[in-house]
C-alpha atoms as a PDB file:
ATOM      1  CA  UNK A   1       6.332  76.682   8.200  1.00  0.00           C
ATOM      2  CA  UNK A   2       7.162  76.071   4.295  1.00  0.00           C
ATOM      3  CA  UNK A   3      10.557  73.885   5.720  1.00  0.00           C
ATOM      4  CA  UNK A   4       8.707  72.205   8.075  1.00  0.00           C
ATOM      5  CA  UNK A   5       5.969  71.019   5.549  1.00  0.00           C
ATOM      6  CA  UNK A   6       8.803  69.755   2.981  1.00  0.00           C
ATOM      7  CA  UNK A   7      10.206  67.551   6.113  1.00  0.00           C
ATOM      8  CA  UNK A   8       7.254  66.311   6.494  1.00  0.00           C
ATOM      9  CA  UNK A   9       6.238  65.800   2.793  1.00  0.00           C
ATOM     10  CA  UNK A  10       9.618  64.179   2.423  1.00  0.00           C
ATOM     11  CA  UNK A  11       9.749  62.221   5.349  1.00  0.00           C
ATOM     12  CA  UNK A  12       6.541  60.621   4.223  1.00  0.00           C
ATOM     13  CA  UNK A  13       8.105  59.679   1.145  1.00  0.00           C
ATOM     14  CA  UNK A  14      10.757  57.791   2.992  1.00  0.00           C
ATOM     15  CA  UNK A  15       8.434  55.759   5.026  1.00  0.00           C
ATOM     16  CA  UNK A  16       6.307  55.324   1.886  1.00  0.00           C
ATOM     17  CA  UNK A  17       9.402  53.762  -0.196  1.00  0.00           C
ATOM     18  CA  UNK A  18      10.818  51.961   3.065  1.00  0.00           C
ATOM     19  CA  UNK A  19       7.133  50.328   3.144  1.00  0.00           C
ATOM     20  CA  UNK A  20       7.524  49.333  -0.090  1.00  0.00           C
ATOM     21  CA  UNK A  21      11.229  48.021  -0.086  1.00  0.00           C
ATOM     22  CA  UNK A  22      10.139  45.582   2.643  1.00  0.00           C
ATOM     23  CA  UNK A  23       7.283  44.218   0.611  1.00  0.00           C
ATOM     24  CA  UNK A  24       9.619  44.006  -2.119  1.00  0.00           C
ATOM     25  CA  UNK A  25      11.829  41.940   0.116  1.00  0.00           C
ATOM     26  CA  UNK A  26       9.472  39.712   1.756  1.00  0.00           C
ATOM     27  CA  UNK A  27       7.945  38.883  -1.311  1.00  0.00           C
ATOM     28  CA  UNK A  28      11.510  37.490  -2.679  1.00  0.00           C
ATOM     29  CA  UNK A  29      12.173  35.577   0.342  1.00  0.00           C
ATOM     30  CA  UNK A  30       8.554  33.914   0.175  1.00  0.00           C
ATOM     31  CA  UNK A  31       9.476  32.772  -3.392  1.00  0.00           C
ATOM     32  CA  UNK A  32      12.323  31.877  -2.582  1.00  0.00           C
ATOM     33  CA  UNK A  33      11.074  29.750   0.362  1.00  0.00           C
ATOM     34  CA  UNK A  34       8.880  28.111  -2.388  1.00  0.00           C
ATOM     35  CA  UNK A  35      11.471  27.561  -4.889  1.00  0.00           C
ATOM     36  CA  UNK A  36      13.498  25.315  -2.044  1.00  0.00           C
ATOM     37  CA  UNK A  37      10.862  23.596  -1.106  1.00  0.00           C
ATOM     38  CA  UNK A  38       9.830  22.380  -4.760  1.00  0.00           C
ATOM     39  CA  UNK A  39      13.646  21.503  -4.893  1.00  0.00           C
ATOM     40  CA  UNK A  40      13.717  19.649  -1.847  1.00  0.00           C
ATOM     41  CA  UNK A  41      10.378  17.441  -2.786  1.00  0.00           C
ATOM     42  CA  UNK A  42      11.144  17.120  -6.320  1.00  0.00           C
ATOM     43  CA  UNK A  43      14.443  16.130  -5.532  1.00  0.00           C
ATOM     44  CA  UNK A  44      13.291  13.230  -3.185  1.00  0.00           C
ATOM     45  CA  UNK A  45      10.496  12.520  -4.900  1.00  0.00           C
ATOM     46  CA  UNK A  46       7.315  14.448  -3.657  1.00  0.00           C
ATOM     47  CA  UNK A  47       4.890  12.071  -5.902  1.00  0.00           C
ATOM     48  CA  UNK A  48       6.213   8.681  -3.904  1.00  0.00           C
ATOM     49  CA  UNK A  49       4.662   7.347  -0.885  1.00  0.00           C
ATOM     50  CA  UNK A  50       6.768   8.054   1.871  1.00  0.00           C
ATOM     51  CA  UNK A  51       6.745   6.359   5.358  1.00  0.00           C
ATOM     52  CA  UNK A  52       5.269   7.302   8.680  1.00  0.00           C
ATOM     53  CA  UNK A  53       6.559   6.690  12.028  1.00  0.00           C
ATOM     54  CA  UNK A  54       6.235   3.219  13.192  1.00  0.00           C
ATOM     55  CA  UNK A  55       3.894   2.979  15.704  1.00  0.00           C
ATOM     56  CA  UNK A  56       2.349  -1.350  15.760  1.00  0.00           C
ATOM     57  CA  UNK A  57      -1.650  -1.464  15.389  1.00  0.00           C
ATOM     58  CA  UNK A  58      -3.879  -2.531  17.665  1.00  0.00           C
ATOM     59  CA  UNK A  59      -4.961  -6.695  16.422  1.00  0.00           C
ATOM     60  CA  UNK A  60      -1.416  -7.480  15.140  1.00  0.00           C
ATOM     61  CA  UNK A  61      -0.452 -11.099  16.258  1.00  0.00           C
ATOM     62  CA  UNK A  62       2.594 -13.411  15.004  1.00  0.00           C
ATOM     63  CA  UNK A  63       1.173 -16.486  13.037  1.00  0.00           C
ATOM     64  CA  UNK A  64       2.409 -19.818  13.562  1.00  0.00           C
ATOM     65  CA  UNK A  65       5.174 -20.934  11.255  1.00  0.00           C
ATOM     66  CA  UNK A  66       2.901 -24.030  10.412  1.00  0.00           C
ATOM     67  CA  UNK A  67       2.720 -25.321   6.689  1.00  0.00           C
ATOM     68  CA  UNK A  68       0.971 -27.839   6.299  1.00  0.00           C
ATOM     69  CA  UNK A  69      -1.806 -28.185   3.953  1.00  0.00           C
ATOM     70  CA  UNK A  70      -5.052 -28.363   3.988  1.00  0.00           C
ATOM     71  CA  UNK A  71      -8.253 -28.010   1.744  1.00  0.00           C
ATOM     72  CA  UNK A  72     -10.661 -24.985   2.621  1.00  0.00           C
ATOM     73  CA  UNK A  73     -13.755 -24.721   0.836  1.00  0.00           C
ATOM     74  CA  UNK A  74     -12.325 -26.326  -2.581  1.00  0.00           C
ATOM     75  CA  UNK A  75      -8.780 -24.279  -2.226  1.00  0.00           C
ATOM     76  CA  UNK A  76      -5.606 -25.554  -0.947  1.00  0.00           C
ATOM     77  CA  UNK A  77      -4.034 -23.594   1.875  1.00  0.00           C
ATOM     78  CA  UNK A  78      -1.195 -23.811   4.394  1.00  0.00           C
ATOM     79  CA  UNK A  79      -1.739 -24.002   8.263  1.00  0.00           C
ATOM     80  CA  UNK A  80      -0.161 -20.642   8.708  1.00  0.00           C
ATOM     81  CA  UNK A  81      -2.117 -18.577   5.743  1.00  0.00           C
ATOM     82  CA  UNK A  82      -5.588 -20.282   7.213  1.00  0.00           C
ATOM     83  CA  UNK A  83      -4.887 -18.732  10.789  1.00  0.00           C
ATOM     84  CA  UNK A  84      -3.609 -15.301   9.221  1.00  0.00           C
ATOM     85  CA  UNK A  85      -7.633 -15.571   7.726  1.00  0.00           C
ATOM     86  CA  UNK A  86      -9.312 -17.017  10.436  1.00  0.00           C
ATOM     87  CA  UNK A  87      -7.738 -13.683  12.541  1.00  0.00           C
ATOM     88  CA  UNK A  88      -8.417 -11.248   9.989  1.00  0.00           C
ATOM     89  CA  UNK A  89     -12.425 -12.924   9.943  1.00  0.00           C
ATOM     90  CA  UNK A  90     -11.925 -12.222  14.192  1.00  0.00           C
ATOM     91  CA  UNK A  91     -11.081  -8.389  13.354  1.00  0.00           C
ATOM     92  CA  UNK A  92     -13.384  -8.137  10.742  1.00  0.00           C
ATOM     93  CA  UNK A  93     -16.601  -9.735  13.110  1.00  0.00           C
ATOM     94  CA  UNK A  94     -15.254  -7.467  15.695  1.00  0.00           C
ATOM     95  CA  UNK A  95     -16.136  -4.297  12.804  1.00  0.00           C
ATOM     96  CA  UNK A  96     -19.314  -5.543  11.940  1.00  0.00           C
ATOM     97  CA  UNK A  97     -18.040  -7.259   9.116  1.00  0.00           C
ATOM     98  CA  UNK A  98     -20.367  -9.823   7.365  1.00  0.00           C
ATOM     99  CA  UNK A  99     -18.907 -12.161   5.064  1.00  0.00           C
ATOM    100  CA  UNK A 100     -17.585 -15.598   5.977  1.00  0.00           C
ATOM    101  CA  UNK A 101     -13.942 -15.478   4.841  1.00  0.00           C
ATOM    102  CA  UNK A 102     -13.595 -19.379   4.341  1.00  0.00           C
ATOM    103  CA  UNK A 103     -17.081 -19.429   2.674  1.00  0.00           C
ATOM    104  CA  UNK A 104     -15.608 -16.533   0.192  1.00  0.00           C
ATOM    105  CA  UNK A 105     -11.820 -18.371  -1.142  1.00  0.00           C
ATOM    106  CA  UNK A 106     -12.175 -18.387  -4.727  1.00  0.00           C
ATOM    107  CA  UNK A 107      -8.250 -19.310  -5.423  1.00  0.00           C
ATOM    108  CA  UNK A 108      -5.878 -20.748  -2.303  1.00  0.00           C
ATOM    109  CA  UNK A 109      -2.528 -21.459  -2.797  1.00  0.00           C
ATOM    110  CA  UNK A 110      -0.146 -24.359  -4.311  1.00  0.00           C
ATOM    111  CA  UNK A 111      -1.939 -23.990  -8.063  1.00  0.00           C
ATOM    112  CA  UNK A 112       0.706 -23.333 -10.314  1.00  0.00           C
ATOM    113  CA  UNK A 113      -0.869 -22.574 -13.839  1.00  0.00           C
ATOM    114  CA  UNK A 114      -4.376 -22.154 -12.591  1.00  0.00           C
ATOM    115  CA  UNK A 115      -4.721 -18.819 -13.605  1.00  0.00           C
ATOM    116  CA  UNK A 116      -2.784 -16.901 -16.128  1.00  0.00           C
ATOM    117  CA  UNK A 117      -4.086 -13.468 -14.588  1.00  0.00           C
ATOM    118  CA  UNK A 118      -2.481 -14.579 -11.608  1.00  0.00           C
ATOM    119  CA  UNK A 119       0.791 -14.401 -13.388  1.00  0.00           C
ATOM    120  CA  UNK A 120       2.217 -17.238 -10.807  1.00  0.00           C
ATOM    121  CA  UNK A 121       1.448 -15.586  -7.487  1.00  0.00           C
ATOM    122  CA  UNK A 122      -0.850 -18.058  -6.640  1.00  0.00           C
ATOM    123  CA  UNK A 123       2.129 -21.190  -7.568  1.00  0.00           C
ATOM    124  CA  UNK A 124       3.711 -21.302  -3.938  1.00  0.00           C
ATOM    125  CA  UNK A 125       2.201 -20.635  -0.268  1.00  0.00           C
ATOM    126  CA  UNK A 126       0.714 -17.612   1.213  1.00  0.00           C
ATOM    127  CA  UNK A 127      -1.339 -16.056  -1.019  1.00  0.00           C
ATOM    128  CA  UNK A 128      -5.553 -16.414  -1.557  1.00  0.00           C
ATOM    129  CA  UNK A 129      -7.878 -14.759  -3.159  1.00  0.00           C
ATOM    130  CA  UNK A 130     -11.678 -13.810  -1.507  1.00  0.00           C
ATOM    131  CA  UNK A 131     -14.870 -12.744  -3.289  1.00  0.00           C
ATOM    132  CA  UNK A 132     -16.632  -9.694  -2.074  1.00  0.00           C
ATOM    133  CA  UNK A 133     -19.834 -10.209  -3.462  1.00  0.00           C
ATOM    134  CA  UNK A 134     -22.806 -11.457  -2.057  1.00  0.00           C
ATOM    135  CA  UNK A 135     -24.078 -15.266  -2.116  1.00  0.00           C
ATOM    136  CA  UNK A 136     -27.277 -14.588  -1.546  1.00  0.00           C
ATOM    137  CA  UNK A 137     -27.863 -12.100  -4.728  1.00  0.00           C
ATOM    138  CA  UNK A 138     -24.576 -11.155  -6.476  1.00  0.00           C
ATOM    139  CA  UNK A 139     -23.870  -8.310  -5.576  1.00  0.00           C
ATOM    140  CA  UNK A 140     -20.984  -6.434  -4.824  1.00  0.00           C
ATOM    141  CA  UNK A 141     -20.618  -5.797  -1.354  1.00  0.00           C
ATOM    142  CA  UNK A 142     -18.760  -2.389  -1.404  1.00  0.00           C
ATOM    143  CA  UNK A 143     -19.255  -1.599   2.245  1.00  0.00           C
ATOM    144  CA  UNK A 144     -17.741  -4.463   3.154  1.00  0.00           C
ATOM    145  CA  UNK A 145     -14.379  -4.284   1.514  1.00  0.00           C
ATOM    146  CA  UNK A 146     -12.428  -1.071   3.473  1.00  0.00           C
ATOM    147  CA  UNK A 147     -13.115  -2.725   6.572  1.00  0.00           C
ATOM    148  CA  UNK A 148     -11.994  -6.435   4.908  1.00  0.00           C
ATOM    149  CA  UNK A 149      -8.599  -4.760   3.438  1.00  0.00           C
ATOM    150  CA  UNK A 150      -7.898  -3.804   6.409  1.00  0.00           C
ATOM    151  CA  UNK A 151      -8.547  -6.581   8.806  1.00  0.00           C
ATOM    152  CA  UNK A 152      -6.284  -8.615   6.471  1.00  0.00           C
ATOM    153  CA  UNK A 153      -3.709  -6.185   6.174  1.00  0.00           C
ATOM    154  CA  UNK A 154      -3.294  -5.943  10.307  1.00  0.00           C
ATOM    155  CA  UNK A 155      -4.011  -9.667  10.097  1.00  0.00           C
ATOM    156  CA  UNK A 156      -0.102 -10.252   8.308  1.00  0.00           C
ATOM    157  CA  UNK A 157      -1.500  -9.989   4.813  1.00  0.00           C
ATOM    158  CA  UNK A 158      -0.840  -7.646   1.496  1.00  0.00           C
ATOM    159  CA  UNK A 159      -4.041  -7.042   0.243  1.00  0.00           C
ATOM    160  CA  UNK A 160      -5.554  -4.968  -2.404  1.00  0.00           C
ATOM    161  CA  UNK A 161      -8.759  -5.005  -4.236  1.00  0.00           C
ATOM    162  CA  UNK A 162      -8.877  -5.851  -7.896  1.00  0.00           C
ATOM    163  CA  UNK A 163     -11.371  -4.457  -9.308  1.00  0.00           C
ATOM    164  CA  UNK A 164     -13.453  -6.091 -12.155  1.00  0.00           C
ATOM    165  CA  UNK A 165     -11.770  -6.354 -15.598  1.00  0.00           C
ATOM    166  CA  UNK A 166      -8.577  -4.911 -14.055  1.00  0.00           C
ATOM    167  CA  UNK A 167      -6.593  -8.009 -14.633  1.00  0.00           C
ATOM    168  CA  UNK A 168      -8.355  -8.525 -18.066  1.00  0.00           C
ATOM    169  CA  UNK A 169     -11.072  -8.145 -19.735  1.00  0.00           C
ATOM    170  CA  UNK A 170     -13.606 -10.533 -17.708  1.00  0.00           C
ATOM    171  CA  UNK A 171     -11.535 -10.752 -14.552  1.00  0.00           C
ATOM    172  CA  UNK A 172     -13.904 -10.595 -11.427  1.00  0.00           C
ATOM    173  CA  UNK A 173     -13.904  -8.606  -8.980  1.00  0.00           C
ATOM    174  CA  UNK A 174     -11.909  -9.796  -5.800  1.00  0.00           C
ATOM    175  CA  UNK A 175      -9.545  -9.087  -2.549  1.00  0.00           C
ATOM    176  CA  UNK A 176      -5.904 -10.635  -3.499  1.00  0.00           C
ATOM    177  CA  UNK A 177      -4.251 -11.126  -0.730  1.00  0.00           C
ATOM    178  CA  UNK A 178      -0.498 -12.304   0.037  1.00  0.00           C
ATOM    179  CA  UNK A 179       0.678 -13.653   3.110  1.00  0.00           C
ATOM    180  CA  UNK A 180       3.760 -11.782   4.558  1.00  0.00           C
ATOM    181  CA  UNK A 181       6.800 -13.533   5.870  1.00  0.00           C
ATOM    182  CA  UNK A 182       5.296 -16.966   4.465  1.00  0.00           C
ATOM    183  CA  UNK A 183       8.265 -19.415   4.107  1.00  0.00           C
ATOM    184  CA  UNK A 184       6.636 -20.875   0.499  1.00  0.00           C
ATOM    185  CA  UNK A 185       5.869 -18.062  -1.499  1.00  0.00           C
ATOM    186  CA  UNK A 186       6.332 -17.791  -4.853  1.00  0.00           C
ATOM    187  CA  UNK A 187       8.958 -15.582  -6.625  1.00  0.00           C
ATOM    188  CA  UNK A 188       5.731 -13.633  -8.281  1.00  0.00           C
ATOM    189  CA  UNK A 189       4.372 -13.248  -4.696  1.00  0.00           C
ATOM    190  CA  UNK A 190       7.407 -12.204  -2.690  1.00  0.00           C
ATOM    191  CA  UNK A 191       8.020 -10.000  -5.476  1.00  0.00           C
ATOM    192  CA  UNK A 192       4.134  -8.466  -4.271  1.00  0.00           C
ATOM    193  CA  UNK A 193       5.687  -7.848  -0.975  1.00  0.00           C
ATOM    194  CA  UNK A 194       8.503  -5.210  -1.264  1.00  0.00           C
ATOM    195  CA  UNK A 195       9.633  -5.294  -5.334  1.00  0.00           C
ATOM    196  CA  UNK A 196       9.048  -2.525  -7.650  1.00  0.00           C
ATOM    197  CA  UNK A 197       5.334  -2.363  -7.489  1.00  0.00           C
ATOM    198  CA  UNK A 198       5.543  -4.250  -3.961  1.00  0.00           C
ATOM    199  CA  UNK A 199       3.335  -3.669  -0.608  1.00  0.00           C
ATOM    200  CA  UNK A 200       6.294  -1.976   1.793  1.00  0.00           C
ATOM    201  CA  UNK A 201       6.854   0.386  -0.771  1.00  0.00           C
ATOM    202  CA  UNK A 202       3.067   2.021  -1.041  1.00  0.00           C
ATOM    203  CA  UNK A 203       1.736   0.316  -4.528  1.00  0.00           C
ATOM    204  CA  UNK A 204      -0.574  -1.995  -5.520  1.00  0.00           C
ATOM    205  CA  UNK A 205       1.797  -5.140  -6.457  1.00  0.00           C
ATOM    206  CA  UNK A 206       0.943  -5.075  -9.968  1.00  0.00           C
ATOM    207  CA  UNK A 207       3.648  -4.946 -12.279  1.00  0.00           C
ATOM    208  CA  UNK A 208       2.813  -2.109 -14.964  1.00  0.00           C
ATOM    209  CA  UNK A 209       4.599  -2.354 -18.585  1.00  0.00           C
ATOM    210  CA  UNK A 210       5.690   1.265 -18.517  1.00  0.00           C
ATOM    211  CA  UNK A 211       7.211   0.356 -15.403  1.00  0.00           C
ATOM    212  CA  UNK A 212       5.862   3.197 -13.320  1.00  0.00           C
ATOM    213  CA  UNK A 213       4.148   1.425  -9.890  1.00  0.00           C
ATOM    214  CA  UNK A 214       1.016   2.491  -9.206  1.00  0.00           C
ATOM    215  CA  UNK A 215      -0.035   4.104  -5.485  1.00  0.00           C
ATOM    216  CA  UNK A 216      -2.307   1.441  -3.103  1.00  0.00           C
ATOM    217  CA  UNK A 217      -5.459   2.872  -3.534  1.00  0.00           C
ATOM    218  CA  UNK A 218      -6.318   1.326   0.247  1.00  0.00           C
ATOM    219  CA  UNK A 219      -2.889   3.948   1.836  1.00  0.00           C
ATOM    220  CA  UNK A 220      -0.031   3.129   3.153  1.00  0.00           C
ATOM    221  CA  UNK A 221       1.107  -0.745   4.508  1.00  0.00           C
ATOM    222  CA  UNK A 222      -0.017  -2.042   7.716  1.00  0.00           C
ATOM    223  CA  UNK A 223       3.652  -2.971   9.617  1.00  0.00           C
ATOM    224  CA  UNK A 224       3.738  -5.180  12.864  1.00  0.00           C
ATOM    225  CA  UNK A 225       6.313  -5.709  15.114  1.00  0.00           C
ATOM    226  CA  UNK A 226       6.842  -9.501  14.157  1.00  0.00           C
ATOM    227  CA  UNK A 227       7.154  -8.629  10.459  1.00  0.00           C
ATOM    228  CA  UNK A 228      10.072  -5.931  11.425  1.00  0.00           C
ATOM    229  CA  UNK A 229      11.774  -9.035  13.537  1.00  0.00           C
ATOM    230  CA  UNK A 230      11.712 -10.761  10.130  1.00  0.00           C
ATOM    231  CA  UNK A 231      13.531  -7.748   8.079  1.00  0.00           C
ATOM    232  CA  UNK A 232      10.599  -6.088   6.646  1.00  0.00           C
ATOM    233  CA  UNK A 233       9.771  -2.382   6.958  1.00  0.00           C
ATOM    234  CA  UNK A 234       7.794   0.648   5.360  1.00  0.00           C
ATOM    235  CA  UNK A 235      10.428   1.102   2.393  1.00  0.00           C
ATOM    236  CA  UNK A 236       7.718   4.135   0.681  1.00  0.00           C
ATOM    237  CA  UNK A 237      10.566   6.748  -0.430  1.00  0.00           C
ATOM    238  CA  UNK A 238      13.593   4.343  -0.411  1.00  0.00           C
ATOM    239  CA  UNK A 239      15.268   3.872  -3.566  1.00  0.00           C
ATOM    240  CA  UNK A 240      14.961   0.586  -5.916  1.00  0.00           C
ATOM    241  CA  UNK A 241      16.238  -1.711  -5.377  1.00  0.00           C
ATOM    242  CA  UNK A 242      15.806  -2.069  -1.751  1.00  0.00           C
ATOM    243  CA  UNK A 243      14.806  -5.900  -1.418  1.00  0.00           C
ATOM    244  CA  UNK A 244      13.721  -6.963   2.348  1.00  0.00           C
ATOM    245  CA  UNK A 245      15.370 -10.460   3.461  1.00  0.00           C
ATOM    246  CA  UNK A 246      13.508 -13.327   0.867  1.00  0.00           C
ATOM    247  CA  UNK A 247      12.210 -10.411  -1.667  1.00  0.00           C
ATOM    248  CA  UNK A 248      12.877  -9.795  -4.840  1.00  0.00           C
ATOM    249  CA  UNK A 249      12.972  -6.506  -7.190  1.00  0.00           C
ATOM    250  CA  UNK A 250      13.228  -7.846 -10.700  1.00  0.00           C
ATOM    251  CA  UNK A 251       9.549  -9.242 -11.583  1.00  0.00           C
ATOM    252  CA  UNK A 252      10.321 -12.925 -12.739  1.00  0.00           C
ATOM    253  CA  UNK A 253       7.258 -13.414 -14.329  1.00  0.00           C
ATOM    254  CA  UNK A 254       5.895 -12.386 -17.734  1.00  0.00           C
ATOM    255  CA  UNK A 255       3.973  -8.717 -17.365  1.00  0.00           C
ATOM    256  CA  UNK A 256       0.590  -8.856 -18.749  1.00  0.00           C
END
């Protein structure tokens, strides 16, 4: 009876310590697991925007490759960037949107040296600016912006919200938005599109002094099938520089 109670006593030992060893074990291989992974994603960059599978949303349409000019409510636009807006105003209606896009230009295109806070964006084709506030009483229409960005953005545009006193002290608030795959862009503009702070690659197209690109605040770019025809793509995660056909990734212009 005594040797049959040490087997026992012992053989509870063994399971005891063989408990333990695999504990031991699978506790190293979980930290180990962890330790690749925050190799892997620091390695490529786990903090950058990285793409998603392409998959075309529902309202894209290829605009016309029409430039001439014309005057909408005081601003000077091309054929081309007024049909990207007048579709963008059709998506928008379609959401319950409210404002009149024409009615709300506040800077068109084709002014070179109209506004410094533009920083020359504004000097070629393709690119407009909308207000989002209210005619009626001033105010800013917050509900109406998520829905705005992105009937422009499936519309063929890069557009982001600048808030107010984000360009500089004073600056209003507004939607900038830049016209992709327009033949008359500026430098400063196509720079917007897929440079170092640019559109494709998941920030906000303002060029930062530090040089660190800040995320798009409004997610990820909106990519139709007619703008991959023309070269561009989701370029979150690929190195700089990685210029589409007519970009740039040196900022020309003077950062503010």
């Amino acid at each position: 009876m005594r040797g049959e109670g040490q087997q026992g006593a012992a053989k509870l030992r063994t399971e005891r310590a063989l408990r333990m060893i695999s504990r031991v074990l699978l506790s190293s291989l979980l930290s180990a697991l962890l330790a690749l992974t925050w190799l892997a994603t620091a390695g490529a960059g786990a903090l950058a925007p990285t793409p998603t599978p392409f998959g075309e949303p529902e309202g894209c349409w290829e605009p016309p490759d029409d430039y001439t000019r014309l005057w909408v409510n005081g601003a000077l636009l091309n054929a081309r960037t007024l049909a990207m807006l007048d579709h963008a105003q059709a998506l928008y209606t379609a959401r319950g949107g409210t404002l009149d896009l024409r009615l709300a230009i506040t800077q068109g295109s084709y002014n070179p040296g109209g506004l410094a806070a533009s920083f020359g964006t504004h000097d070629g084709g393709g690119a407009v600016d909308l207000s989002v506030r209210s005619r009626a009483n001033w105010e800013v229409l917050w509900g109406e912006i998520p829905p705005l960005i992105a009937a422009l953005r499936t519309a063929g545009f890069a557009a982001w919200l600048r808030d107010a006193d984000e360009l500089h002290p004073g600056s209003p608030i507004h939607i900038h938005a830049i016209a992709v795959g327009d033949a008359e862009l500026s430098e400063a503009a196509r720079a917007q599109l897929d440079g170092t702070f640019g559109y494709f690659r998941g920030y906000d197209g303002l060029p930062q002094i530090n040089g660190v690109p800040r995320p798009d605040r409004h997610g990820g770019p909106v990519i139709c099938a007619w703008m991959v025809a023309r070269g561009f793509r989701d370029l979150r995660g690929q190195p700089n520089p990685y210029p589409t056909p007519g970009g740039t990734t040196v900022p020309p212009w003077p950062i503010p």
